[in-house]
Protein backbone atom coordinates (compact mmCIF):
# COMPACT_ATOMS: atom_id res chain seq x y z
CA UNK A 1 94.24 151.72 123.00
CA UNK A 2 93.24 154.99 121.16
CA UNK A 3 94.40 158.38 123.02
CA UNK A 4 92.52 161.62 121.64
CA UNK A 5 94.11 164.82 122.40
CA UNK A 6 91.71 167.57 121.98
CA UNK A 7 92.22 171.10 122.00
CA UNK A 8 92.38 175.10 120.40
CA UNK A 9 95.92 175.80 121.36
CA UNK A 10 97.62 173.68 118.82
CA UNK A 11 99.18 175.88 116.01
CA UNK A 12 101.68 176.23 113.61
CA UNK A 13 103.67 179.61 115.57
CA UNK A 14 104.71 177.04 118.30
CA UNK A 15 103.62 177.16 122.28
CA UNK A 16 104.46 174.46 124.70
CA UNK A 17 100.93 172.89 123.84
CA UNK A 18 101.59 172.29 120.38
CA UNK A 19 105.26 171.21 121.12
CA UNK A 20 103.86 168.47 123.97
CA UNK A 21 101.22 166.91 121.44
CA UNK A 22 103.72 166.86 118.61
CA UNK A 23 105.97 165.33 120.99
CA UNK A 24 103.75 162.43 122.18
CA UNK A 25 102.30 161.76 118.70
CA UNK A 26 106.09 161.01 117.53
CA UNK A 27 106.84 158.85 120.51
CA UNK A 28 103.67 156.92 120.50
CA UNK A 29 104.15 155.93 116.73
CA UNK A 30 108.05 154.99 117.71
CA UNK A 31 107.99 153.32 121.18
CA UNK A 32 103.94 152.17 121.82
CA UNK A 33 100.89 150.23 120.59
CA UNK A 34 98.89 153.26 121.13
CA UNK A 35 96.64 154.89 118.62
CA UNK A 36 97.17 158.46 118.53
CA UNK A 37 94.76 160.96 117.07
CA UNK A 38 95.29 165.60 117.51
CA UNK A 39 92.19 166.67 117.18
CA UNK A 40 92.02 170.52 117.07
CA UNK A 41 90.54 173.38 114.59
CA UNK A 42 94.06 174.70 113.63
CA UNK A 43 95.47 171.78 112.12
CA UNK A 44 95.54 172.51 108.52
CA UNK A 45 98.36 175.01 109.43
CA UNK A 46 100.61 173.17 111.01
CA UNK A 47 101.98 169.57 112.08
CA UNK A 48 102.64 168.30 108.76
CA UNK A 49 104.69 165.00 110.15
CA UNK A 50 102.50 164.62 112.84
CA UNK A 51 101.02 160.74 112.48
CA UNK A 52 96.75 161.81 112.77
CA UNK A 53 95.71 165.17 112.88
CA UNK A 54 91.45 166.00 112.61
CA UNK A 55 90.34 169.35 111.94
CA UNK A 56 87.49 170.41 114.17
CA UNK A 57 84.91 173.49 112.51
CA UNK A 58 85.83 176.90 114.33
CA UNK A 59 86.00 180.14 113.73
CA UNK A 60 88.66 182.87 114.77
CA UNK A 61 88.23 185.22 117.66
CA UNK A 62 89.90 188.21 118.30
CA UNK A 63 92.41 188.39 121.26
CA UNK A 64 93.17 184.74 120.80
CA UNK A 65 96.15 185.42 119.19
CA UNK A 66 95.87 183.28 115.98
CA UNK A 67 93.99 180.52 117.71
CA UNK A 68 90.28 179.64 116.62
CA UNK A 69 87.36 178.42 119.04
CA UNK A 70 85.24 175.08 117.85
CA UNK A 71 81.41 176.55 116.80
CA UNK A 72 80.04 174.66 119.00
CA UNK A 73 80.29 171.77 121.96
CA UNK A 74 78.46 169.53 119.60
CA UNK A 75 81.06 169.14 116.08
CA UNK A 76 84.38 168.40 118.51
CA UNK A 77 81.54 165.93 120.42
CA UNK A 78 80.74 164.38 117.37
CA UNK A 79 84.22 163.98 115.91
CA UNK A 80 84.99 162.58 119.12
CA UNK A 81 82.51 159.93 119.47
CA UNK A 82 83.36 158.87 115.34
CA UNK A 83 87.10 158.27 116.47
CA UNK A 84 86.09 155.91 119.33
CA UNK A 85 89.13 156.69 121.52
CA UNK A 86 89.59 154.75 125.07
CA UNK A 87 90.44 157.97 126.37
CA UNK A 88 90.20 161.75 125.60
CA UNK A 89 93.05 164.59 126.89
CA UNK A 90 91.55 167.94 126.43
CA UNK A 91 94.01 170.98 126.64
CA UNK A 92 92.15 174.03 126.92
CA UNK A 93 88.92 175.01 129.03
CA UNK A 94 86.60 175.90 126.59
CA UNK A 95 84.20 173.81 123.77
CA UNK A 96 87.08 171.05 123.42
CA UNK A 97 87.20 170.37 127.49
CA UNK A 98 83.01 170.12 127.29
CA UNK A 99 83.24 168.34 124.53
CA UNK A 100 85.76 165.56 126.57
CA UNK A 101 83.20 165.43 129.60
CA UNK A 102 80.41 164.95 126.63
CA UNK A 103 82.58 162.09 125.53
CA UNK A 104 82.92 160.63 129.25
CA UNK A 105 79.04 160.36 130.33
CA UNK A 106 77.78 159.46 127.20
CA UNK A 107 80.14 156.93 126.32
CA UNK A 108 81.58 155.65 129.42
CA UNK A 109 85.26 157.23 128.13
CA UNK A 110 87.90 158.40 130.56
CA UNK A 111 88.36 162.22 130.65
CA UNK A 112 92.01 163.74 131.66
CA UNK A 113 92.34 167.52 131.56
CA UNK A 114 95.66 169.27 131.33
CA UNK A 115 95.87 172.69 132.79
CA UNK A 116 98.19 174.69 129.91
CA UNK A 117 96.68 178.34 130.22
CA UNK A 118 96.90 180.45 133.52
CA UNK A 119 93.54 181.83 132.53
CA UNK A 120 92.47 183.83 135.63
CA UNK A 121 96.18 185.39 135.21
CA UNK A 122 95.21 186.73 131.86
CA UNK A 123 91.69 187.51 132.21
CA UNK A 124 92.70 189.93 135.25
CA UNK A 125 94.53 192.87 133.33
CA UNK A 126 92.52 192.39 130.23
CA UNK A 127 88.99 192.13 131.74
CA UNK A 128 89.48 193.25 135.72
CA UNK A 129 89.22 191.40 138.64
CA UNK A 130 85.71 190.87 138.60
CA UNK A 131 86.14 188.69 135.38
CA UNK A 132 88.68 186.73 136.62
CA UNK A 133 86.73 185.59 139.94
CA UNK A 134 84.08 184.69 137.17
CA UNK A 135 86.82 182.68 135.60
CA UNK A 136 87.86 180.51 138.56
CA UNK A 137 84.26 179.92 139.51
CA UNK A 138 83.93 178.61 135.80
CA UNK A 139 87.43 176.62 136.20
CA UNK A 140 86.41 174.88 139.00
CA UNK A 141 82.85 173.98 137.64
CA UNK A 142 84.27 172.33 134.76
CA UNK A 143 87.89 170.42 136.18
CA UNK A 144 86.18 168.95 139.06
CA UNK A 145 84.22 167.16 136.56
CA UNK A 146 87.27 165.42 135.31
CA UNK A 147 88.48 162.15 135.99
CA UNK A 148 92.01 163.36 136.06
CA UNK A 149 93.54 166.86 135.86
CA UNK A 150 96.99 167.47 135.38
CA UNK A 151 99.40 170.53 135.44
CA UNK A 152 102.53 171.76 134.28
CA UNK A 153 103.80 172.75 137.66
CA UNK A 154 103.37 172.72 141.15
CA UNK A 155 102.56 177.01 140.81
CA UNK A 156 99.32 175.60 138.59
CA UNK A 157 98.35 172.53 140.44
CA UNK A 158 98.48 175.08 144.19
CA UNK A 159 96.47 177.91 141.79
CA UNK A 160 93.85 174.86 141.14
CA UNK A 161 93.68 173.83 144.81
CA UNK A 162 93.19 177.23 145.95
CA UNK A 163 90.11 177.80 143.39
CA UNK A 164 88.65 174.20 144.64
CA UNK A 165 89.99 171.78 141.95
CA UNK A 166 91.11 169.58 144.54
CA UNK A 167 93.49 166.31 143.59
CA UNK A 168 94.89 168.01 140.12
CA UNK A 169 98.30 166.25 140.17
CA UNK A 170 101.90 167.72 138.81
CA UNK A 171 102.99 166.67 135.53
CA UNK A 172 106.29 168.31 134.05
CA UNK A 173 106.48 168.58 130.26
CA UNK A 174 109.74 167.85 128.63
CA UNK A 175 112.27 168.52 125.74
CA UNK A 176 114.27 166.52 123.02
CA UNK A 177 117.76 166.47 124.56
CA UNK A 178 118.87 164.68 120.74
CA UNK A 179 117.61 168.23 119.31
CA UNK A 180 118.26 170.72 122.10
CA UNK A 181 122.41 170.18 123.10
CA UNK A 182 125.27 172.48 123.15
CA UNK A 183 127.20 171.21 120.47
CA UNK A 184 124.20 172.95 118.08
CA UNK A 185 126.04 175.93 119.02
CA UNK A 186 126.05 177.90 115.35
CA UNK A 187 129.65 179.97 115.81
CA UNK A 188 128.75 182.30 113.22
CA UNK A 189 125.87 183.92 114.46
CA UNK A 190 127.86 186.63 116.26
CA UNK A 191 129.14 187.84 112.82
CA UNK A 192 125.88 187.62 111.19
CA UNK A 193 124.39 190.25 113.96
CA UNK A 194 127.81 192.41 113.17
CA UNK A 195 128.51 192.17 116.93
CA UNK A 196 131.86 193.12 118.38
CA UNK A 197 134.17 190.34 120.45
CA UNK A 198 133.36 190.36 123.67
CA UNK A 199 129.66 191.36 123.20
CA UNK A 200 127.60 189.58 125.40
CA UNK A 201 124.72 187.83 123.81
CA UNK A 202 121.05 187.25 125.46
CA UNK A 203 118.14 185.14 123.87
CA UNK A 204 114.48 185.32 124.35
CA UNK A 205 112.54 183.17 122.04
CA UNK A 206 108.29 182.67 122.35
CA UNK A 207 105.33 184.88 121.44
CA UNK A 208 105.25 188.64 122.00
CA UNK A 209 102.10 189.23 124.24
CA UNK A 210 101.95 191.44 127.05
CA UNK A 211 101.78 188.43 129.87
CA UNK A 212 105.77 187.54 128.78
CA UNK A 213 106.64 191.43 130.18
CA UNK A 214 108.92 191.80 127.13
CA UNK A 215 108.88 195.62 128.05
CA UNK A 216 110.68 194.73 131.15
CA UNK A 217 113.37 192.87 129.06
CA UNK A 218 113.82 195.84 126.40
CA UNK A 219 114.29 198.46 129.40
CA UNK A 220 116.78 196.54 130.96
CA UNK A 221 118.42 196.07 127.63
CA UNK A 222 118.58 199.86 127.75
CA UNK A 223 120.06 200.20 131.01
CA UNK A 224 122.65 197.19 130.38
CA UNK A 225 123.75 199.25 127.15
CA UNK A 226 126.42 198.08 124.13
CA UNK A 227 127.93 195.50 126.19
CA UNK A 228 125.06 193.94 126.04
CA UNK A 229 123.14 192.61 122.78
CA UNK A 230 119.41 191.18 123.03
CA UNK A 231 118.13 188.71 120.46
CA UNK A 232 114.17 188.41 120.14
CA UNK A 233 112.28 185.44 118.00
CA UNK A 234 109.00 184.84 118.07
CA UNK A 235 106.04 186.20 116.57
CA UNK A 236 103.39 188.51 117.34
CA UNK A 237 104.01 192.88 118.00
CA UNK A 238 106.99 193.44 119.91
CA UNK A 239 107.86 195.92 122.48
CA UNK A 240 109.72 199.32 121.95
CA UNK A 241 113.08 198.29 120.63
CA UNK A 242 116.37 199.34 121.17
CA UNK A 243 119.76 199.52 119.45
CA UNK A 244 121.34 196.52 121.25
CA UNK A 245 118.09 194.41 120.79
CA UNK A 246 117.48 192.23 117.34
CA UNK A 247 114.13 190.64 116.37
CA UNK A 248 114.46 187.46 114.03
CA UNK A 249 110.62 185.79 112.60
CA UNK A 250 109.79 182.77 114.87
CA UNK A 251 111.41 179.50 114.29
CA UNK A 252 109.30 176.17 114.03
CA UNK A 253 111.92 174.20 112.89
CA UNK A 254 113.32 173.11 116.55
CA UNK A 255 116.72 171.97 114.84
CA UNK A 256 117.35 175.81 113.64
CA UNK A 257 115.94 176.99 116.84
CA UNK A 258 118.41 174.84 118.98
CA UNK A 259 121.58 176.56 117.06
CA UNK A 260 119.79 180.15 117.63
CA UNK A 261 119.81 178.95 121.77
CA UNK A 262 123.40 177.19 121.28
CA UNK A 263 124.90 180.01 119.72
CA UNK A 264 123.88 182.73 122.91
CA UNK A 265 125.51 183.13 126.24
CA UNK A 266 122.18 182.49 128.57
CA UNK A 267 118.43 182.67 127.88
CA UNK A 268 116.09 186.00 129.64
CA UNK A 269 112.85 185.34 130.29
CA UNK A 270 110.96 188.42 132.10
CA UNK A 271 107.11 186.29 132.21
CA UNK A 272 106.25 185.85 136.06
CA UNK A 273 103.22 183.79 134.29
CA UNK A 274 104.05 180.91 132.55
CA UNK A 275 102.68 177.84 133.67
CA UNK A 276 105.46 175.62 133.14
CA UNK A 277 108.33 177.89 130.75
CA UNK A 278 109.09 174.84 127.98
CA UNK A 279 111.94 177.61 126.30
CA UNK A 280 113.82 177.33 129.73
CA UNK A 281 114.55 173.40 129.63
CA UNK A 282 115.44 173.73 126.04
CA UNK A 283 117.66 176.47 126.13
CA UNK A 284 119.26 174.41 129.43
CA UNK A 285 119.53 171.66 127.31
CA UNK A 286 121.63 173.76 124.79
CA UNK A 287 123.55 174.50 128.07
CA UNK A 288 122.52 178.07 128.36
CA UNK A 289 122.45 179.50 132.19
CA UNK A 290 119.40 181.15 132.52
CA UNK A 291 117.96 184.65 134.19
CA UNK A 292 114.08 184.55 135.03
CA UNK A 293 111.95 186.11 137.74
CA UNK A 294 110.07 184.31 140.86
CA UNK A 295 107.11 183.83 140.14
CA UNK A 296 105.01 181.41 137.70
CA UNK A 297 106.36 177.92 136.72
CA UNK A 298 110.39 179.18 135.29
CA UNK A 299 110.84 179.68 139.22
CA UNK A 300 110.75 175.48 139.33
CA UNK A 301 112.83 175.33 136.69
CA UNK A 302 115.45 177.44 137.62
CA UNK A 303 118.18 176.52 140.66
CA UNK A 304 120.93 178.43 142.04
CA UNK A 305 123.39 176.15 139.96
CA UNK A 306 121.49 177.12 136.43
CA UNK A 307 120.64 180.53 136.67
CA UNK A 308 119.39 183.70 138.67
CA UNK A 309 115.54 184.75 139.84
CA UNK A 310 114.78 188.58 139.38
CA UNK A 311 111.93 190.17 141.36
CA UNK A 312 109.00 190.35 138.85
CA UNK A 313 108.37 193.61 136.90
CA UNK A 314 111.63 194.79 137.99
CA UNK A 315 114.26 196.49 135.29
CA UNK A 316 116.65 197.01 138.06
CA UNK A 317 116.52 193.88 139.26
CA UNK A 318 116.61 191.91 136.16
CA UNK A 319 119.52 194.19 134.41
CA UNK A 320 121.20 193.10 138.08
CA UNK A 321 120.40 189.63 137.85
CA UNK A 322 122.29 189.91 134.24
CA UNK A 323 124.96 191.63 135.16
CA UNK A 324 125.66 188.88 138.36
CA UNK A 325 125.09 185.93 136.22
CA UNK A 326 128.18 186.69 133.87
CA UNK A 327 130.22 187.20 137.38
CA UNK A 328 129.53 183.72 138.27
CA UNK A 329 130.96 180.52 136.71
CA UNK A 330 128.69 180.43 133.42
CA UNK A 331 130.71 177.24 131.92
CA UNK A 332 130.33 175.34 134.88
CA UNK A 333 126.40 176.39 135.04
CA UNK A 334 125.51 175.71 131.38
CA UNK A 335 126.59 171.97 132.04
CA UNK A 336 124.63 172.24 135.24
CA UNK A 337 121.58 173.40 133.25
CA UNK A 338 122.19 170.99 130.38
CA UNK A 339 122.82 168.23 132.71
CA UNK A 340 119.04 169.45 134.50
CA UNK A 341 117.50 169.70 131.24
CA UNK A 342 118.27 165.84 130.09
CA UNK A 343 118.31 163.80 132.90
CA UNK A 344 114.81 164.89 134.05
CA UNK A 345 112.79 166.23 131.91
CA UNK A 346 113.93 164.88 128.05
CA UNK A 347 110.49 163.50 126.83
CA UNK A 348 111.90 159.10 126.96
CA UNK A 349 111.77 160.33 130.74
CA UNK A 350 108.13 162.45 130.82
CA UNK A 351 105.78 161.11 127.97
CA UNK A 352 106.26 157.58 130.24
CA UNK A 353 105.24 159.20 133.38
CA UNK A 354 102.36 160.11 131.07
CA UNK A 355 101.28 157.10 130.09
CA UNK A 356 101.34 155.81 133.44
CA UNK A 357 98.87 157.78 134.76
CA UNK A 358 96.82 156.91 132.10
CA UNK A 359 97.13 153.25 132.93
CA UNK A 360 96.34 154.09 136.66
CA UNK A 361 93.22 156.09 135.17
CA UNK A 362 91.89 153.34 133.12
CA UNK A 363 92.49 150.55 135.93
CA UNK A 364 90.32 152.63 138.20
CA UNK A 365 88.19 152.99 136.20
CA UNK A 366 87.72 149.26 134.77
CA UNK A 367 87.32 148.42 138.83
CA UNK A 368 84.84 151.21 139.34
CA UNK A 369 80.71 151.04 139.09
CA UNK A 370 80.01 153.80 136.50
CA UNK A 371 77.96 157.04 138.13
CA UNK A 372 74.79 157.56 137.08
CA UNK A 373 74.31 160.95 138.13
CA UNK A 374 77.07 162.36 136.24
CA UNK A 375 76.36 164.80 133.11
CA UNK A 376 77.38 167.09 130.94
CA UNK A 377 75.64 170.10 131.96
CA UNK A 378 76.78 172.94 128.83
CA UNK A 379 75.37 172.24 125.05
């Protein structure tokens, strides 16, 4: 069997997207006959150890941050149809996802969508609400064309329902429990960042963009004070800083990034908007309590025995939710979160579940009379 993944957000700054494919392409070529192909136009940037990589024509677009969109439905079509795959995952709603359903009707080639990007979320405060009812309409349109849909977390599969993309079904992503574990911890790292003993140390790691509502994070930084110290990686332009908060370059290694998580007391995450929240279960994994809000997927990630929920877009209530998580029993919560973090979602237990649904997909489809009607409607 040859799987094609398909898609614009694969890139060399990171993102759960990027992390799943890499992820699957190194356990396929370990543990599975199947033929594995990332097809994507940022390619030549990144994923130099991934097994096949294809490099679809695009150009960049601004607001994309970094990512580049395919010319056209037709080159990703074409490339598509050259490879010959026996199934096509596309993971992003725009030429690449066309391109799939292109694939499907003309060549009688299952189609399996996987819903990364919260788009209508995004589109809202950028574009108004007006564009983001346009962007559901257009969601639904194109996934209920789709043989299968899948979704991060139950948050995105409900989101689907409610815009009529009926049937999408929940699919976790995971993390490499081997990579991501306490004993990464890096013990000098508090001497590097000239902190005092007793200091307590914070982590946020992933891109600076306004949906992660790092300026919620720096405020409550601000009202936590020197007690307190903040440390920032990722890439892109960072909020207002302040003296107990300390911005290192994103890391792509994920071995260096596991000592940067192992090395902190608990991982913040402000984002009410992440679809699934793939720096949670690794900084779990590292055994890292964790403080997020309630809302978006990190709320299904996140139990009373890992971690505290803050009320979105709330400095009070996320300094508060700080402040009570270092009253509580952090020890006996980082092995809770670690413990989380490997038994259920380390990728020997995920990219299976995977794989089974494409074997479900296929055998439904092999018993099914193919539709006639069906085609791809956008050039």
């Amino acid at each position: 069997m040859h799987l094609v993944d398909i898609t614009m957000f694969y890139a060399a700054e990171g993102g759960g997207v990027s992390t799943y494919l890499n992820a699957k392409a190194h356990w396929l070529s370990r543990r599975s006959r199947v033929r594995h192909t990332i097809m994507s136009p940022n390619v030549e940037t990144c994923g130099a150890h991934v097994p096949a990589l294809v490099r679809i024509p695009a150009a960049g677009l601004p607001g994309f941050h970094g990512f580049r969109m395919p010319l056209s439905v037709a080159g990703p079509a074409r490339l598509l149809a050259s490879a010959h795959p026996d199934l096509v995952e596309a993971g992003d709603a725009g030429h690449c996802a066309w391109a799939a359903l292109r694939m499907r009707d003309r060549h009688d080639v299952p189609a399996v969508a996987f819903y990364h990007s919260d788009l209508p979320r995004l589109v809202q405060p950028r574009l108004g609400s007006l564009a983001a009812r346009g962007t559901c309409n257009y969601l639904a349109r194109l996934y209920r064309q789709f043989d299968l849909v899948l979704a991060p977390s139950r948050a995105m599969v409900q989101q689907l329902d409610a815009i009529g993309v009926h049937g999408a079904v929940h699919q976790p992503l995971g993390i490499d429990s081997t990579v991501f574990r306490p004993r990464q911890r890096d013990d000098a790292l508090r001497r590097r960042l000239g902190l005092e003993p007793g200091v307590r140390l914070l982590v946020y790691a992933g891109r600076f963009t306004p949906e992660k509502k790092l300026d919620v994070l720096v405020r409550a930084m601000r009202r936590l004070g020197p007690r307190y110290h903040l440390l920032l990686v990722g890439s892109g332009t960072a909020p207002a800083s302040a003296p107990n908060v300390t911005r290192l370059p994103f890391e792509r290694d994920q071995r260096r990034l596991a000592r940067l998580l192992a090395g902190c007391d608990m991982l913040v995450h402000p984002g009410d908007r992440e679809t699934f929240g793939l720096i949670v279960l690794e900084a779990m994994a590292c055994g890292l309590p964790v403080v997020g809000v309630n809302g978006g997927g990190i709320a299904e990630l996140v139990d009373a025995d890992t971690g505290l929920l803050a009320e979105p877009d709330s400095v009070d209530s996320f300094a508060g939710a700080i402040e009570a998580l270092y009253q509580r029993d952090m020890a006996r919560m980082g092995t809770a979160a670690r413990r989380k973090a490997a038994e259920r979602y380390d990728w020997n237990e995920i990219l299976p579940q995977v794989l089974g649904r494409y074997d479900g997909l296929l055998s439904r489809r092999a018993h099914a009379a193919p539709d006639p009607e069906r085609a791809c409607a956008v050039d």
